[in-house]
C-alpha atoms as a PDB file:
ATOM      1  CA  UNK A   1       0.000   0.000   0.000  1.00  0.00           C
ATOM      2  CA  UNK A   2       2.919   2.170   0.869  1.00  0.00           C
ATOM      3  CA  UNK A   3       4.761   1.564  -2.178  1.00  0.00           C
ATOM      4  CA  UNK A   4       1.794   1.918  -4.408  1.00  0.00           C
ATOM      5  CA  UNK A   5       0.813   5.497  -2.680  1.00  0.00           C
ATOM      6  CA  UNK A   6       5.201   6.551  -3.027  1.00  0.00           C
ATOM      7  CA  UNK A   7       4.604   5.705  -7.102  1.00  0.00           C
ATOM      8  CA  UNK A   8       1.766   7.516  -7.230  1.00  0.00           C
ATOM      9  CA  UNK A   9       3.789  10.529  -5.812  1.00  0.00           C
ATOM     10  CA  UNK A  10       6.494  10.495  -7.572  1.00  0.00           C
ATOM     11  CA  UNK A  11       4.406   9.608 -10.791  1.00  0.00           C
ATOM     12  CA  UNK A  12       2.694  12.674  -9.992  1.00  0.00           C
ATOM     13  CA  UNK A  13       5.573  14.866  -9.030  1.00  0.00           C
ATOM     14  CA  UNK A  14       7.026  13.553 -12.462  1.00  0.00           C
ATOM     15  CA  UNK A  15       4.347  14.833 -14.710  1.00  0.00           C
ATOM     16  CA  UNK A  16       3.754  18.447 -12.976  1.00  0.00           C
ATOM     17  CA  UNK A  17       7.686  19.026 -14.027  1.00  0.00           C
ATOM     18  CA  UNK A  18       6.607  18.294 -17.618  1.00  0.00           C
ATOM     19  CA  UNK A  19       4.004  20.095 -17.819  1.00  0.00           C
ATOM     20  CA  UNK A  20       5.760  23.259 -16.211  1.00  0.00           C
ATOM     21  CA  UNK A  21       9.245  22.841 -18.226  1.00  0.00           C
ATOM     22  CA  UNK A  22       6.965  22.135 -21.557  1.00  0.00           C
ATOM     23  CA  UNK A  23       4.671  25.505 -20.516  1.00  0.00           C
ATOM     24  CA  UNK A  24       7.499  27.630 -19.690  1.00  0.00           C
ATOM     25  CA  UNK A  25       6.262  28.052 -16.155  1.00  0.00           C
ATOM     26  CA  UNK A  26       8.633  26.236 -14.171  1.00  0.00           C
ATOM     27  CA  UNK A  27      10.283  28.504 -11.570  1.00  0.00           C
ATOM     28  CA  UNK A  28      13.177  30.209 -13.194  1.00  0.00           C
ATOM     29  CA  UNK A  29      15.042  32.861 -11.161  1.00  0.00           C
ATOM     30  CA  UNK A  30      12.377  35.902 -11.345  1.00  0.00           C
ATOM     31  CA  UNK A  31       9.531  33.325 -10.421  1.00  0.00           C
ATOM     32  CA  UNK A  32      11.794  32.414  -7.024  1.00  0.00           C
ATOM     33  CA  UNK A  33      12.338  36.423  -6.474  1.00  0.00           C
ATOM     34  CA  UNK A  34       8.900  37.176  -6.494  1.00  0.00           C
ATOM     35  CA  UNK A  35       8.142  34.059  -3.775  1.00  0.00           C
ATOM     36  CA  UNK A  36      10.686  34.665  -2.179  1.00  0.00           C
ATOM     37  CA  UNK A  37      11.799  38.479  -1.555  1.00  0.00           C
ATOM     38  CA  UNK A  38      14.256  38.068   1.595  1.00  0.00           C
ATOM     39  CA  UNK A  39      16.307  35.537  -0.205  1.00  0.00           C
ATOM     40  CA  UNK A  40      17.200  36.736  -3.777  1.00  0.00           C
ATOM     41  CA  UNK A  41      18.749  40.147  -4.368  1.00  0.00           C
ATOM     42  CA  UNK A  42      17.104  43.254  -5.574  1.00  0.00           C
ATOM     43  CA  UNK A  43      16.665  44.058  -9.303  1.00  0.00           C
ATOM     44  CA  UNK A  44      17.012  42.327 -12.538  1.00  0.00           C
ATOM     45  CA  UNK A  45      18.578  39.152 -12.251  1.00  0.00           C
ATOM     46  CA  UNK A  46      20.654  38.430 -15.581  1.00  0.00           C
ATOM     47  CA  UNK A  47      20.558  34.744 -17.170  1.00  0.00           C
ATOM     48  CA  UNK A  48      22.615  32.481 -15.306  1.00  0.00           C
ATOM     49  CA  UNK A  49      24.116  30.698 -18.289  1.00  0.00           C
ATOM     50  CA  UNK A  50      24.385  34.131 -20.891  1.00  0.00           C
ATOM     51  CA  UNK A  51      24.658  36.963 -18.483  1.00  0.00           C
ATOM     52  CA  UNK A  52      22.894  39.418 -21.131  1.00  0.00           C
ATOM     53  CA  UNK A  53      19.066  39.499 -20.602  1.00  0.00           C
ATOM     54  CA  UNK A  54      16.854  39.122 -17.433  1.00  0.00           C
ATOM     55  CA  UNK A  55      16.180  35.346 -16.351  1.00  0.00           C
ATOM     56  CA  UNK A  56      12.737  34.968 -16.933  1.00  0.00           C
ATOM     57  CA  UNK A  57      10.417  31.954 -18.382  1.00  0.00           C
ATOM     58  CA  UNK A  58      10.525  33.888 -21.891  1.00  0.00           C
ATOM     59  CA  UNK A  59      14.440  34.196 -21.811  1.00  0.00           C
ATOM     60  CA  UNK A  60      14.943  29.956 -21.188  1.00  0.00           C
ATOM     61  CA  UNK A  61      14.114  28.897 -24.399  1.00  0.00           C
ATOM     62  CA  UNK A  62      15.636  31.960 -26.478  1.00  0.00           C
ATOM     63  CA  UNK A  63      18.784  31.886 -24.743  1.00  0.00           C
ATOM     64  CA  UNK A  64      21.757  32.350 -27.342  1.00  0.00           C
ATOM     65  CA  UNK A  65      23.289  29.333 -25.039  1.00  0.00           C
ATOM     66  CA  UNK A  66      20.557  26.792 -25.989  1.00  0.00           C
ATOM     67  CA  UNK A  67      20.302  27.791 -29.688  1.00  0.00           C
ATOM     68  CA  UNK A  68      23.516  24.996 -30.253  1.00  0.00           C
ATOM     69  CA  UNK A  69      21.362  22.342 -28.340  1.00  0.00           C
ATOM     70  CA  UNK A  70      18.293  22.675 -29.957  1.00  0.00           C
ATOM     71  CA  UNK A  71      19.875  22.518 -33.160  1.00  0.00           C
ATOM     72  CA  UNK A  72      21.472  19.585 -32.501  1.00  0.00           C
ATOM     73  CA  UNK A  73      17.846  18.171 -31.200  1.00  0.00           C
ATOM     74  CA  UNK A  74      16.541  19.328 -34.664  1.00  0.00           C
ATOM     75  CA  UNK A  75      19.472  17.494 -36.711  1.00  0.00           C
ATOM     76  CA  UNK A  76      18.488  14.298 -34.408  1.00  0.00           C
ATOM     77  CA  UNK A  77      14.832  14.406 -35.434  1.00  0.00           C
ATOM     78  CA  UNK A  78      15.625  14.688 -38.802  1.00  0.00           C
ATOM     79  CA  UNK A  79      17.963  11.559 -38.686  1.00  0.00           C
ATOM     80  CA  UNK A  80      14.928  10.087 -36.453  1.00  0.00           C
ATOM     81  CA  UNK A  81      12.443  10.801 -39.243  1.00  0.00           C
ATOM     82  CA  UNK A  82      14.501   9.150 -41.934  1.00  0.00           C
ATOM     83  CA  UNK A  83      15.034   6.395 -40.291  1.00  0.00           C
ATOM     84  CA  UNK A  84      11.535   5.862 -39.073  1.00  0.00           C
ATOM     85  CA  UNK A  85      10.460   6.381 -43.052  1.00  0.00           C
ATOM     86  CA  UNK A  86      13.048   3.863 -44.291  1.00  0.00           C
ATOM     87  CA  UNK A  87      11.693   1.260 -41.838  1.00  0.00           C
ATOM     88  CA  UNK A  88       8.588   1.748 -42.044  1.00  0.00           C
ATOM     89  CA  UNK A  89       8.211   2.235 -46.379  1.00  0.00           C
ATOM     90  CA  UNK A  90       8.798  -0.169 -49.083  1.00  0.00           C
ATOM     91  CA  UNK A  91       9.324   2.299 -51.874  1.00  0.00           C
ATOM     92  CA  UNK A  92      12.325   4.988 -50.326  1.00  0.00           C
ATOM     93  CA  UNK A  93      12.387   8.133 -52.471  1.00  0.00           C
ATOM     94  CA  UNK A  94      15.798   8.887 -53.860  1.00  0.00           C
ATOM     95  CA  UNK A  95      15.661  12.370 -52.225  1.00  0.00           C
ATOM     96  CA  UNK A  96      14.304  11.859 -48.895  1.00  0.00           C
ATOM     97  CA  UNK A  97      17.235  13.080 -47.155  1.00  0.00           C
ATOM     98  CA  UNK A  98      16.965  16.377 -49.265  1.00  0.00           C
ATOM     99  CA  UNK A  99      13.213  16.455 -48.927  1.00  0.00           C
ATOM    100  CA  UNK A 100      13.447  16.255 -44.842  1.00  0.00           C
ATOM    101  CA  UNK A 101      15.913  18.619 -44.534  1.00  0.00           C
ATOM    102  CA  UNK A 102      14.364  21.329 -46.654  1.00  0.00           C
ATOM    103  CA  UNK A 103      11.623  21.017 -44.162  1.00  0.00           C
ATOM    104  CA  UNK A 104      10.869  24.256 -42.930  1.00  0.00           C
ATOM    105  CA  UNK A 105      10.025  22.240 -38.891  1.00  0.00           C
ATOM    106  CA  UNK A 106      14.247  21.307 -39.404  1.00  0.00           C
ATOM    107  CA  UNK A 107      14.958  24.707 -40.501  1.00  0.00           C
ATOM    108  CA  UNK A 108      18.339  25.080 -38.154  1.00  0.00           C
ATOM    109  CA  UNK A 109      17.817  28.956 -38.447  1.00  0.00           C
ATOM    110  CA  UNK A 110      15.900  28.350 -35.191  1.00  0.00           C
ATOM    111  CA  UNK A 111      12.807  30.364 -34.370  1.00  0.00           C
ATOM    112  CA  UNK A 112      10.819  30.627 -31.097  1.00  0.00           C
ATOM    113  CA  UNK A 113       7.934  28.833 -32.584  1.00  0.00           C
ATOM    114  CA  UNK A 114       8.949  25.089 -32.748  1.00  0.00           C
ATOM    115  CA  UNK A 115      10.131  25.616 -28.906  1.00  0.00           C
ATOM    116  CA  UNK A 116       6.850  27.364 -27.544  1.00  0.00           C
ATOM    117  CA  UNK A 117       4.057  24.449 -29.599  1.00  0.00           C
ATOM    118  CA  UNK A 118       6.918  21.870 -27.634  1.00  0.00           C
ATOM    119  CA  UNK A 119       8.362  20.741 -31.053  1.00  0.00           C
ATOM    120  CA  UNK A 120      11.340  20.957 -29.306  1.00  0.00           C
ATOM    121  CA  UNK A 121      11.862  18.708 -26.776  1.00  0.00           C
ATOM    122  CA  UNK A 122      14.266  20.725 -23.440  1.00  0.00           C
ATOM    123  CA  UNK A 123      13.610  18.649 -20.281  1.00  0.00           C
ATOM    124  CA  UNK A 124      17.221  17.105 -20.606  1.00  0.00           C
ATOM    125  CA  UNK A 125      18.892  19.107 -22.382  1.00  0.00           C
ATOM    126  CA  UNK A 126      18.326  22.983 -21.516  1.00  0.00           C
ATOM    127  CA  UNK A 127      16.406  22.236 -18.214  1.00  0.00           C
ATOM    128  CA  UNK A 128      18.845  20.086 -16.364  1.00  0.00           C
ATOM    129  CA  UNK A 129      22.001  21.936 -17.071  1.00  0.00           C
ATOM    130  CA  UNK A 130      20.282  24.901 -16.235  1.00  0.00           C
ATOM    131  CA  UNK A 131      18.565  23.996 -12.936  1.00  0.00           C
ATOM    132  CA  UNK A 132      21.995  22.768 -11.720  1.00  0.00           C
ATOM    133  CA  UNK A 133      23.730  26.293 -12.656  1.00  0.00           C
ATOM    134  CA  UNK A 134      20.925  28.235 -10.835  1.00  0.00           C
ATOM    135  CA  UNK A 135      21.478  25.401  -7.480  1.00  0.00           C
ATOM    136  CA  UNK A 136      25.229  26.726  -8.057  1.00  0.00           C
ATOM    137  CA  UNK A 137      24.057  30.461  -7.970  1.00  0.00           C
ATOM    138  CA  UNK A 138      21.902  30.198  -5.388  1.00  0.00           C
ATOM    139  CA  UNK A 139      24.876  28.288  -3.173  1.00  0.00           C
ATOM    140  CA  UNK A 140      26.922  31.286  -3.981  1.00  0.00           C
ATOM    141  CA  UNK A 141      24.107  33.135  -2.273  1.00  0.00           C
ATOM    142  CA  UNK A 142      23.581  31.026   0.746  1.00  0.00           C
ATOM    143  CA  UNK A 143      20.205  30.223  -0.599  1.00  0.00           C
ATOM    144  CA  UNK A 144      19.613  26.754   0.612  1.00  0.00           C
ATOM    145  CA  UNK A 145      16.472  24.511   0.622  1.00  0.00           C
ATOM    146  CA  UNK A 146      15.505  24.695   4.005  1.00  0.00           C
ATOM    147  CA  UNK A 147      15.647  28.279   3.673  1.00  0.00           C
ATOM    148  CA  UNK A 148      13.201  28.090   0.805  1.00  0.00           C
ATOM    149  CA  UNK A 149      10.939  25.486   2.697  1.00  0.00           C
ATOM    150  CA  UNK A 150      10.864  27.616   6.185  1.00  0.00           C
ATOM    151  CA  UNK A 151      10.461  30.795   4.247  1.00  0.00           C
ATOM    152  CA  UNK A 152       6.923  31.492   5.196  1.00  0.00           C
ATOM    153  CA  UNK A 153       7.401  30.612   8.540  1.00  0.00           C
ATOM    154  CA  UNK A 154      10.385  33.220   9.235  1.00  0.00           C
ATOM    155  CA  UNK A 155       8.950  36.173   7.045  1.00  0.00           C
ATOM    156  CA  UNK A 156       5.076  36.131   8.075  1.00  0.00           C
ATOM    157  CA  UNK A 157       2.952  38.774   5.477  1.00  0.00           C
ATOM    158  CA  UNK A 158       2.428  40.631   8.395  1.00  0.00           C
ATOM    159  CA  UNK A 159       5.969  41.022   9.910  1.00  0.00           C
ATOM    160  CA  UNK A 160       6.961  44.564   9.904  1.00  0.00           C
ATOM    161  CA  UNK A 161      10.246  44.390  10.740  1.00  0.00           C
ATOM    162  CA  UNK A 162      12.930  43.711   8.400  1.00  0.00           C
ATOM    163  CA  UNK A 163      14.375  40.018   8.604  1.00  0.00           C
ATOM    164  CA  UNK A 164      16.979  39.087  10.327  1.00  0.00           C
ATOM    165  CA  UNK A 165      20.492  39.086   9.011  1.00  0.00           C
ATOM    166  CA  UNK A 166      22.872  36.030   8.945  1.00  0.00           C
ATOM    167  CA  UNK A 167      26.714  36.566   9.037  1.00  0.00           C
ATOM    168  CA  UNK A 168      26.743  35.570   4.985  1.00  0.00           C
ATOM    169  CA  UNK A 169      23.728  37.789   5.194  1.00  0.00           C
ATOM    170  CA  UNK A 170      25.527  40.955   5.922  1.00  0.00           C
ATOM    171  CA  UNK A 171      27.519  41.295   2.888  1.00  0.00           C
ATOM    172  CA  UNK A 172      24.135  41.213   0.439  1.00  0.00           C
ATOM    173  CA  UNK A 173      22.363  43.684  -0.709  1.00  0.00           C
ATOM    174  CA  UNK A 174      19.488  45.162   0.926  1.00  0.00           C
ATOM    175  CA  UNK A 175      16.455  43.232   0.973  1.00  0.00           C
ATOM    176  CA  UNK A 176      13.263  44.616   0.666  1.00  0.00           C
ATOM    177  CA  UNK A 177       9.684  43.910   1.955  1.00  0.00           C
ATOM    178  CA  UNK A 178       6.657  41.456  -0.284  1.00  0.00           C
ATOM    179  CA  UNK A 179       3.020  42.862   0.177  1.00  0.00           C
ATOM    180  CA  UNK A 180       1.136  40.604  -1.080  1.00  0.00           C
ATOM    181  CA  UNK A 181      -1.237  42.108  -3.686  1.00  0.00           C
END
């Protein structure tokens, strides 16, 4: 019964990734800011991975430091394709391989479109190398998980007084209040 209720869970816990990584609302660095004011800095947080825009849901998949990766996932489904043709066909055009790559859905001269209708698949690629550069960044910060899971207990909605300050805390920037709206 146990077992059966922990594969349920992590069935579950499984498919609500998915569906936030494919719906670009997984919690990327501005999501965790807004949550959680006391622990992230102040401002505009640039792009762990580029540096040049602000990290944001939008940003993930446009990110010049993807574009090699999901070319190289659009060159795979190509090769994918042909091979699934060939196996599947009994008469094999001469120019398939021509024909597949002039397709305008392997067009390497990537555009936002294939990525947002999840024609492009990131959950390994993108997602895990940039969830453990953001762990890093967050390290860097002294922003650990207990401090994210207590959070709500330390910094109650209606606390008036500014948080207290750590040792590592006293070398960040100042922190500001969250009203909830």
């Amino acid at each position: 019964m146990i077992w059966t209720l922990c594969v349920a869970l992590n069935y579950r816990n499984n498919k609500e990734n998915k569906i936030k990584k494919c719906n670009f609302i997984y919690p990327t660095i501005d999501i965790q800011q807004r949550n959680y004011p006391c622990l992230y800095p102040l401002g505009a947080i640039p792009c762990v991975e580029c540096t040049m825009a602000r990290d944001d849901n939008a940003h993930v998949g446009l990110c010049i430091e993807h574009s090699n990766d999901i070319i190289m996932i659009l060159i795979e489904s190509a090769y994918d394709l042909y091979d699934l043709i060939i196996a599947n066909s009994d008469n094999i055009p001469v120019a398939l391989s021509d024909t597949i790559e002039s397709l305008p859905l392997f067009n390497v001269a990537f555009n936002g479109y294939l990525l947002i209708h999840h024609l492009v698949l990131i959950d390994k690629l993108i997602w895990a190398r940039r969830a453990t550069l953001v762990k890093a960044w967050e390290r860097n910060l002294s922003i650990t998980k207990n401090k994210k899971r207590f959070y709500r207990r330390r910094y109650k909605k209606n606390n008036l007084i500014s948080p207290p300050l750590d040792n590592m805390d006293t070398l960040s920037p100042l922190r500001r209040n969250y009203t909830h709206r």
